[in-house]
Each structure stands twice: as structure tokens, then as C-alpha cells.
N, C-alpha and C. Protein backbone atom coordinates (compact mmCIF):
# COMPACT_ATOMS: atom_id res chain seq x y z
N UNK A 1 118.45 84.47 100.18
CA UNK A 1 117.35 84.06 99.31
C UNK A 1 116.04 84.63 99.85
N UNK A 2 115.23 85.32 98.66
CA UNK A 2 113.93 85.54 99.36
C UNK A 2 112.77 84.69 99.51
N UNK A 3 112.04 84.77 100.36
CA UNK A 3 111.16 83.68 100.90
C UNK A 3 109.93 83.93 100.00
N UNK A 4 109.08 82.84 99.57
CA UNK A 4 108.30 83.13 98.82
C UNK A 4 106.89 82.20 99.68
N UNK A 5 105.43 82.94 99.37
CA UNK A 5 104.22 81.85 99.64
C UNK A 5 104.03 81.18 98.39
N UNK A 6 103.93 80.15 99.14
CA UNK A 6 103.37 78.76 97.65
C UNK A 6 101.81 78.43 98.47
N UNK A 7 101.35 78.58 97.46
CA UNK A 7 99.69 78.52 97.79
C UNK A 7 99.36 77.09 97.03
N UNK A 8 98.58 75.94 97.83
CA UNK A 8 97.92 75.02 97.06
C UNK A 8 96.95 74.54 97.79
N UNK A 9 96.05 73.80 96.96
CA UNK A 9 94.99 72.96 97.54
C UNK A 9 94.75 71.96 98.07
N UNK A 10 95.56 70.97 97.82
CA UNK A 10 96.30 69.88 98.49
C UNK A 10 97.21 68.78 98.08
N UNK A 11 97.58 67.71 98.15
CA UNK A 11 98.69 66.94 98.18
C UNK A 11 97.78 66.58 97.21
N UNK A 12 98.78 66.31 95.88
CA UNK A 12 98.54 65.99 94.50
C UNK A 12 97.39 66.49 93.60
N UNK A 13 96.72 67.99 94.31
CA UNK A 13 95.74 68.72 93.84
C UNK A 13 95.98 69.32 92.43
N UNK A 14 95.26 69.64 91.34
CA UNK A 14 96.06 70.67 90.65
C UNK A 14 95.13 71.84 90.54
N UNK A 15 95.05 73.04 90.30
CA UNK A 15 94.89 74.20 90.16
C UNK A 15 93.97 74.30 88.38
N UNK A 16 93.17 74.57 88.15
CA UNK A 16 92.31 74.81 87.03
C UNK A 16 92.54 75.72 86.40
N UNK A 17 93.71 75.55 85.34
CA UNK A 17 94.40 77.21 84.61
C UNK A 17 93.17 78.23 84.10
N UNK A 18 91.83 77.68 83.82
CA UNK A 18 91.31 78.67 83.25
C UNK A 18 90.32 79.65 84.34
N UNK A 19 90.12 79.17 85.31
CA UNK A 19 89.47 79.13 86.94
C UNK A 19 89.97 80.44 87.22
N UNK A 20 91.39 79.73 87.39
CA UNK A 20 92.58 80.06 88.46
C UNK A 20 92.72 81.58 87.75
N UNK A 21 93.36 81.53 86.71
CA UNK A 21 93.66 83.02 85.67
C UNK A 21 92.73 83.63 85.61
N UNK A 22 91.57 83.43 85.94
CA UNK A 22 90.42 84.21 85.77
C UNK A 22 89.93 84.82 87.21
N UNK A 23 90.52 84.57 88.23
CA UNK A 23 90.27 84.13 89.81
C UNK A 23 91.37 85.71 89.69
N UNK A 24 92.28 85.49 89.83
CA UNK A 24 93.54 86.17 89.86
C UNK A 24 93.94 87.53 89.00
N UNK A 25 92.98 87.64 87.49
CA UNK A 25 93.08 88.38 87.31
C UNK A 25 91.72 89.19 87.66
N UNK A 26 91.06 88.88 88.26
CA UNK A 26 90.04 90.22 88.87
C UNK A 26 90.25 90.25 90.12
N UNK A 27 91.27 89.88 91.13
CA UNK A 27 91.57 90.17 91.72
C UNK A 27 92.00 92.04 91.83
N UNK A 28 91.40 93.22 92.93
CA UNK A 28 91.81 94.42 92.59
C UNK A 28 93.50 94.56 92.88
N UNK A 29 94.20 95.21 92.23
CA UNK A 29 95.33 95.45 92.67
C UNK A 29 96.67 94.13 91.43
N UNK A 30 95.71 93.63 90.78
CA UNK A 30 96.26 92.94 89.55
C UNK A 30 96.90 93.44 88.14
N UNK A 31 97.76 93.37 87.86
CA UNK A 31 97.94 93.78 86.81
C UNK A 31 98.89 92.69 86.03
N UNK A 32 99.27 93.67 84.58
CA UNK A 32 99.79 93.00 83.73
C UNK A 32 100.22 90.92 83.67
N UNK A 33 98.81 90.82 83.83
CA UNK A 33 98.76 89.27 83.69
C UNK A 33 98.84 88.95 82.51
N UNK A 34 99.54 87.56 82.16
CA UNK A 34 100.42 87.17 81.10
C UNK A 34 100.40 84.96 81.51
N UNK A 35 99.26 84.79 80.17
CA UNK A 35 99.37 83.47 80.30
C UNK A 35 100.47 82.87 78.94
N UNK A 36 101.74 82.71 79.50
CA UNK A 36 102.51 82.07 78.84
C UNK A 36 103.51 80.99 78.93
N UNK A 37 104.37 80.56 78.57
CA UNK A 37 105.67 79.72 78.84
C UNK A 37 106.62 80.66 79.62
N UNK A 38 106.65 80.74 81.16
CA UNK A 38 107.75 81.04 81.52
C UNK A 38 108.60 79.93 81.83
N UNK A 39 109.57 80.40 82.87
CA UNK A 39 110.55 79.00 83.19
C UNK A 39 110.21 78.42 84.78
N UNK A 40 109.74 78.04 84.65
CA UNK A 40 108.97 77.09 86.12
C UNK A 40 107.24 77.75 86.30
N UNK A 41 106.60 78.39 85.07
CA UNK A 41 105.25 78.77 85.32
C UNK A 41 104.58 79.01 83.55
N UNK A 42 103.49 79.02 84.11
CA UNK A 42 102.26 79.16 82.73
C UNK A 42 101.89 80.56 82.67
N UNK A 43 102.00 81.52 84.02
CA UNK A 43 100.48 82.69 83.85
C UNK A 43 101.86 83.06 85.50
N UNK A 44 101.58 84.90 84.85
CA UNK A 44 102.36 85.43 85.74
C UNK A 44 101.98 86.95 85.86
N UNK A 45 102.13 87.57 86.58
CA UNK A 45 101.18 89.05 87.00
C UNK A 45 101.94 89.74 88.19
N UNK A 46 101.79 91.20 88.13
CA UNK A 46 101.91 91.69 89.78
C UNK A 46 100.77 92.08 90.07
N UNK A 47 101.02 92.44 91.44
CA UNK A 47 99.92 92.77 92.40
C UNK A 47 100.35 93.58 93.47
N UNK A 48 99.45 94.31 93.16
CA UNK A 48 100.18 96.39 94.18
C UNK A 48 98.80 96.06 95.37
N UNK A 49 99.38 96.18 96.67
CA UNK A 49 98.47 96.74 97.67
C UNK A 49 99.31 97.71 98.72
N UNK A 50 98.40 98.73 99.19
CA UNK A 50 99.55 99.68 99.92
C UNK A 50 100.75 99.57 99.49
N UNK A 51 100.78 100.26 97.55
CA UNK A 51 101.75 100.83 97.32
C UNK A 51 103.24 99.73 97.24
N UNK A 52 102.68 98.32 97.54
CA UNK A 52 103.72 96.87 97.81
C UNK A 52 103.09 96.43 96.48
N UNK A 53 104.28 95.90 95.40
CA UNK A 53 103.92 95.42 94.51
C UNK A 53 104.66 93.83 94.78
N UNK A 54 104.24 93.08 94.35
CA UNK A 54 104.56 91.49 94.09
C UNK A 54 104.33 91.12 92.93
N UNK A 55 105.40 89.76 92.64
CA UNK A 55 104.97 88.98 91.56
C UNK A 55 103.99 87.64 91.73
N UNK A 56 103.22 87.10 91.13
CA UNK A 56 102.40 86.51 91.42
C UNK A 56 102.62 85.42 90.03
N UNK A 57 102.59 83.58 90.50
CA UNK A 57 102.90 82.88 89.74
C UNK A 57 102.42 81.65 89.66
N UNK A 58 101.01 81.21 88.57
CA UNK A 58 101.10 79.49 88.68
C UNK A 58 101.97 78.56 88.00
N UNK A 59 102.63 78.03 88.84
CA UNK A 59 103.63 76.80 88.49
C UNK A 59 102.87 76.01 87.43
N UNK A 60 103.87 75.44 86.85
CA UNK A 60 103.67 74.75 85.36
C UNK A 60 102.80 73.43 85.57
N UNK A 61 103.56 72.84 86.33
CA UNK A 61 102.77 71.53 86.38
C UNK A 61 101.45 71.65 87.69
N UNK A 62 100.62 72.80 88.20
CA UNK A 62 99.76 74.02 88.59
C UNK A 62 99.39 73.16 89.80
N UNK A 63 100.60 73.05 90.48
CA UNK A 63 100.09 72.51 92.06
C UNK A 63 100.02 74.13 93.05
N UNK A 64 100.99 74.60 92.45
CA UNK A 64 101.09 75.84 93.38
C UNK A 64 101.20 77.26 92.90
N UNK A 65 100.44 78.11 93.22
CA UNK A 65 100.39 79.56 92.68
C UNK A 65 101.65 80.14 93.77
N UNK A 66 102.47 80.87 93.54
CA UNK A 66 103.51 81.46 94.09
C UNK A 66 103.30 83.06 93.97
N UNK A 67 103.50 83.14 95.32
CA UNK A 67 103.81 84.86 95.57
C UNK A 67 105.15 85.27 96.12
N UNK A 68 105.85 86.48 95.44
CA UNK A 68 107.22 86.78 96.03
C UNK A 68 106.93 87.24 97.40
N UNK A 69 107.70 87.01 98.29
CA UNK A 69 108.00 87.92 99.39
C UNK A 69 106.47 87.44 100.39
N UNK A 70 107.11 87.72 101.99
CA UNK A 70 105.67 87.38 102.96
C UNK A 70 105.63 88.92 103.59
N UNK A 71 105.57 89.60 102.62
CA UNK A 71 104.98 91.17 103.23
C UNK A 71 103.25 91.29 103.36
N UNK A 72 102.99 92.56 103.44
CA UNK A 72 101.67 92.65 103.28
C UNK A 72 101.00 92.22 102.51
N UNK A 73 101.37 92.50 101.04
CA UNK A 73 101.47 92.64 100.13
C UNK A 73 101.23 90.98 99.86
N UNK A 74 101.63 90.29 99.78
CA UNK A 74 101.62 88.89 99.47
C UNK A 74 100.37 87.89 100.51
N UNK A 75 100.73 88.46 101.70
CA UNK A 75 99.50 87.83 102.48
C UNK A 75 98.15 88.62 101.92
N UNK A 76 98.14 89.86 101.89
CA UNK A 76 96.29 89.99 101.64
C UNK A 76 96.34 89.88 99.90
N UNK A 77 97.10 89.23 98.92
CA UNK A 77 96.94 88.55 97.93
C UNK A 77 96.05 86.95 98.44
N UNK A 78 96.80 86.22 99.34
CA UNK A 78 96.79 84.95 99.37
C UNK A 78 95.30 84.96 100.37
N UNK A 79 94.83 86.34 101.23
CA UNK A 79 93.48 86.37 101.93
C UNK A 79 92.31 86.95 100.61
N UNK A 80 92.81 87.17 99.38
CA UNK A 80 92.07 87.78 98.75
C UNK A 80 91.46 86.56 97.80
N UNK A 81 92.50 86.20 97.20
CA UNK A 81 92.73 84.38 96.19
C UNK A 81 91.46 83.84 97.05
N UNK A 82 91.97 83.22 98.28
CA UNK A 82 91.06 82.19 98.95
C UNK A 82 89.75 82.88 99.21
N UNK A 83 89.27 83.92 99.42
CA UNK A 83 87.51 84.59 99.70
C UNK A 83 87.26 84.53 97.91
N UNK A 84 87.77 83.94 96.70
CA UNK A 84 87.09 84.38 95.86
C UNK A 84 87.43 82.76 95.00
N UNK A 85 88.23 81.66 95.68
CA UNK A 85 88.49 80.32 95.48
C UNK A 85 86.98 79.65 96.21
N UNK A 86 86.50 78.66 95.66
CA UNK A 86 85.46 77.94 95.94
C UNK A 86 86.32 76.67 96.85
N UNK A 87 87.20 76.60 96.86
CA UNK A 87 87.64 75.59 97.97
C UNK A 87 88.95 76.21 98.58
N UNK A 88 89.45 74.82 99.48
CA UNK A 88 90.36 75.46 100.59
C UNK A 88 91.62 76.04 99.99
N UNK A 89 92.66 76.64 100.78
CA UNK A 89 93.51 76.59 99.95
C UNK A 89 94.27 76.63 101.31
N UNK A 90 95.71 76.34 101.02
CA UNK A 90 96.83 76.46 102.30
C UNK A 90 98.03 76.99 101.64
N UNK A 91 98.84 77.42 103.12
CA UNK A 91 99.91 78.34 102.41
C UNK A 91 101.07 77.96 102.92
N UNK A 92 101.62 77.88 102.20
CA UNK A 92 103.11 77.58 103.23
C UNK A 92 104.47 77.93 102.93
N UNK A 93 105.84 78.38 103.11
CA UNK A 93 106.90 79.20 102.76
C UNK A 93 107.87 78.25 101.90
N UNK A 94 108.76 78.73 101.64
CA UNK A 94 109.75 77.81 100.81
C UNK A 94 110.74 76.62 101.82
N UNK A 95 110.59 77.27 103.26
CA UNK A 95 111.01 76.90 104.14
C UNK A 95 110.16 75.67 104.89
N UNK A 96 109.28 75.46 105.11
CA UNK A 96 108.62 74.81 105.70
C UNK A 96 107.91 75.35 106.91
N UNK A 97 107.96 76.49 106.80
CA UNK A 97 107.97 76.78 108.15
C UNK A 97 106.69 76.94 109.26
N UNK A 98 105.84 76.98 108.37
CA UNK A 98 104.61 76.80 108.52
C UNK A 98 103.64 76.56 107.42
N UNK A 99 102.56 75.66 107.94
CA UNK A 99 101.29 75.64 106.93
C UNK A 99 100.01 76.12 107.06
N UNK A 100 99.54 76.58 106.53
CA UNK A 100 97.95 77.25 107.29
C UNK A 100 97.19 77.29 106.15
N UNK A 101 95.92 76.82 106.43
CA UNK A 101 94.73 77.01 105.89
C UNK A 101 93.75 77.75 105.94
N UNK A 102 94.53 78.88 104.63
CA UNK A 102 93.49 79.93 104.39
C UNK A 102 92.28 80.45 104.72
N UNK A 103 91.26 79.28 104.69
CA UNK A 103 90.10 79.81 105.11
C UNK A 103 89.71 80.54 106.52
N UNK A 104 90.81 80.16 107.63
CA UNK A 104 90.98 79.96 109.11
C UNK A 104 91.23 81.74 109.50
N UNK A 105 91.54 82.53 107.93
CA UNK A 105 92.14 83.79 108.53
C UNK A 105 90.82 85.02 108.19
N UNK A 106 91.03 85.96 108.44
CA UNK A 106 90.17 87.26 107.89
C UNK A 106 90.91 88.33 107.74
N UNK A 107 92.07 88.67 108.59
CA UNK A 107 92.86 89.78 108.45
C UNK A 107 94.29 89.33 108.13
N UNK A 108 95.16 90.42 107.91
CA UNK A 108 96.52 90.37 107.61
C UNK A 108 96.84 89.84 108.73
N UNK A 109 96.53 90.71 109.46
CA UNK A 109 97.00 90.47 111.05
C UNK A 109 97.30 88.91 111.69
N UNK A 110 96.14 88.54 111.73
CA UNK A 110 95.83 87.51 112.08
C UNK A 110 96.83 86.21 111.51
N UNK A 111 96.57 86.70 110.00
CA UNK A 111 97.64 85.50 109.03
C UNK A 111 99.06 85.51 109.41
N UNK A 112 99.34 86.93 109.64
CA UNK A 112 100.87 86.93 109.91
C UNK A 112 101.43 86.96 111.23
N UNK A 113 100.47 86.58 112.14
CA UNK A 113 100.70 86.21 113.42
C UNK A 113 101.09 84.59 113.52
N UNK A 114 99.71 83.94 112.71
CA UNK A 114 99.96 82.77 112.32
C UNK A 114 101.53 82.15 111.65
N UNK A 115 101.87 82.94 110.83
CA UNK A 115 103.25 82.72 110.09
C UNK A 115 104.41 82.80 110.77
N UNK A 116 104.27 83.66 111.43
CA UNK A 116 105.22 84.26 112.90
C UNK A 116 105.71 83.33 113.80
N UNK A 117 104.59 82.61 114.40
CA UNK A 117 104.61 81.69 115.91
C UNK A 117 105.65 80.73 115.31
């Protein structure tokens, strides 16, 4: 199974669909965003950095924006989201495996050192 980041704001927070979609799609490296009925989401898009594309996803009931995969690619999505989010945001795997709060990072590096330990 591939590991995915679930991005949220906090325990019983929800996410502001019109904010959020608007947050995400000017994000650079965004494309073909799509606010509709999928099956576990509202609004769904990829996102290319160094040539790494991802899918990018807010959950329906919009506690958590989801990114495929913890490549590059998905972390400087989730460092890009939070410098252009007006509040905190935290990240954490499907696993549990760690939680971290976004604001705490500046580089890839750094984040995925964090994810690592």
C-alpha cells in the first residue's frame, strides 16, 4: 500500500472548501483541479515539482487534504499549502507515524528528516 500525507488543522477542524480550492489551485505546479463528487473527496488536482507529479485531495467531510506518496513532490506541496494557509496546519502519514506541524519547517530537507526519525 502506498503511504499517503493527510494534512489538517486540527482535531475536529474543518477545511473552508472555497479558501482551501482557491489556496491550492494557485499553488505553482497545480493543475487540472476539479471541484466535484469523487469517492471519499469534493476537489481533486495534480501537482508536478521536479518533474514528480502527485495527486492532491480534500476529503469530503474536509478534515483532511491528502497527498499521494511522501516524495519530494508531496512534501514541498504540503511546505507550499502551509506558507500560503493563514493558520497551522500538521501532517501526518496513513501510518501514524509521525505528526508535525507545518509551520516548524522551511525546507524539504528539514521536513523529511523530521518524517524519517
Amino acid at each position: 500500500m502506498s503511504s499517503k500525507l493527510l494534512i489538517y488543522i486540527g482535531e475536529n477542524e474543518k477545511f473552508d472548501v472555497a479558501r482551501t480550492t482557491e489556496v491550492i489551485s494557485s499553488i505553482v505546479g497545480t493543475s487540472d483541479a476539479k471541484l466535484e463528487n469523487f469517492i471519499g473527496a469534493i476537489f481533486e488536482c495534480n501537482y508536478t515539482f521536479q518533474d514528480r507529479t502527485t495527486i492532491v485531495r480534500i476529503s469530503e467531510e474536509l478534515k483532511t487534504v491528502t497527498v499521494e506518496g511522501l516524495g519530494v513532490e508531496s512534501l514541498n506541496f504540503a511546505l507550499e499549502f502551509q506558507r500560503m494557509m493563514s493558520c497551522a496546519l500538521h501532517a501526518i502519514d496513513m501510518e501514524y507515524s509521525f505528526d508535525v506541524d507545518l509551520r516548524n519547517f522551511q525546507s524539504i530537507e528539514d521536513l523529511m528528516s523530521a518524517i524519517d526519525a
